[in-house]
Protein backbone atom coordinates (compact mmCIF):
# COMPACT_ATOMS: atom_id res chain seq x y z
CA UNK A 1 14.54 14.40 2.47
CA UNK A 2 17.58 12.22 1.14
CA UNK A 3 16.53 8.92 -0.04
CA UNK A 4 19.47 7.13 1.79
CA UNK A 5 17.42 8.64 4.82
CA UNK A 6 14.25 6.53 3.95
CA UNK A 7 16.30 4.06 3.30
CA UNK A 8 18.12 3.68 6.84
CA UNK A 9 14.29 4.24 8.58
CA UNK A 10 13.01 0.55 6.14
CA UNK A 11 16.25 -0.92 7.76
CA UNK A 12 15.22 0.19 11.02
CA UNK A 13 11.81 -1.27 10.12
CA UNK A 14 13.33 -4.90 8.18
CA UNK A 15 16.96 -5.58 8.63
CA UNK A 16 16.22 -6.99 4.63
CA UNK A 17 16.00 -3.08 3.36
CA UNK A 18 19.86 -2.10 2.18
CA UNK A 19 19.12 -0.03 -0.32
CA UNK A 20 16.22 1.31 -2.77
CA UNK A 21 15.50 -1.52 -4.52
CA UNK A 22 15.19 -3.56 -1.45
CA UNK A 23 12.72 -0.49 -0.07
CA UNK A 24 10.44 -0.73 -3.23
CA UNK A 25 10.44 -4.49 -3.02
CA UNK A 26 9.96 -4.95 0.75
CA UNK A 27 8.02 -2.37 1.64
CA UNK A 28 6.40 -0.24 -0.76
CA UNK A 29 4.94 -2.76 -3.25
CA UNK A 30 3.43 -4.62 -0.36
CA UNK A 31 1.86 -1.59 0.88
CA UNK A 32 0.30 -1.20 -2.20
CA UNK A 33 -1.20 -4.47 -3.20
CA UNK A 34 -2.57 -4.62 0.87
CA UNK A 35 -4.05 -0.97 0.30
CA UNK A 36 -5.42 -1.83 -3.20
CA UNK A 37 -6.73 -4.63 -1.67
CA UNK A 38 -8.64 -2.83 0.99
CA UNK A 39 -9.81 -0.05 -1.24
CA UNK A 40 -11.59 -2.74 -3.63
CA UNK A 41 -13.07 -4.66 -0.25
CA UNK A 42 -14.16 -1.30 0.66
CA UNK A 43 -15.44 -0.66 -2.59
CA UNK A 44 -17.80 -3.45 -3.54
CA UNK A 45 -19.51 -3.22 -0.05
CA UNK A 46 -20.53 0.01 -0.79
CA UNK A 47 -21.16 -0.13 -4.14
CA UNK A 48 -24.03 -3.07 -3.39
CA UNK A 49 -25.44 -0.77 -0.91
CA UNK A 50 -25.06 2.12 -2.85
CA UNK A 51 -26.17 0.49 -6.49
CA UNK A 52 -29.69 0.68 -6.62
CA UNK A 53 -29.50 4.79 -5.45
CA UNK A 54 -27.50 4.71 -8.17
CA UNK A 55 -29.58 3.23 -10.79
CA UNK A 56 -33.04 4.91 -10.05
């Protein structure tokens, strides 16, 4: 897949996305940090549940 392809469907999704810069900087990174985000959430609930299983 063409990366001028991905590019035209982030411009479709935010008019800001021109080219691949603009993709990694409005879209991508802020995927990331929200999914890193969620992973750690996700992670420390369980892991206080999980801990003392853990620890025997």
């Amino acid at each position: 897949m063409p990366i001028s392809a991905l590019v035209q469907m982030g411009t479709a999704v935010n008019p800001a996305i021109t080219n691949l810069g603009t993709l990694i900087v409005f879209a991508v990174i802020p995927f990331n940090l929200l999914k890193g985000v969620m992973v750690s959430v996700i992670t420390v609930l369980l892991y206080k549940k999980v801990s003392p299983i853990l620890h025997k």
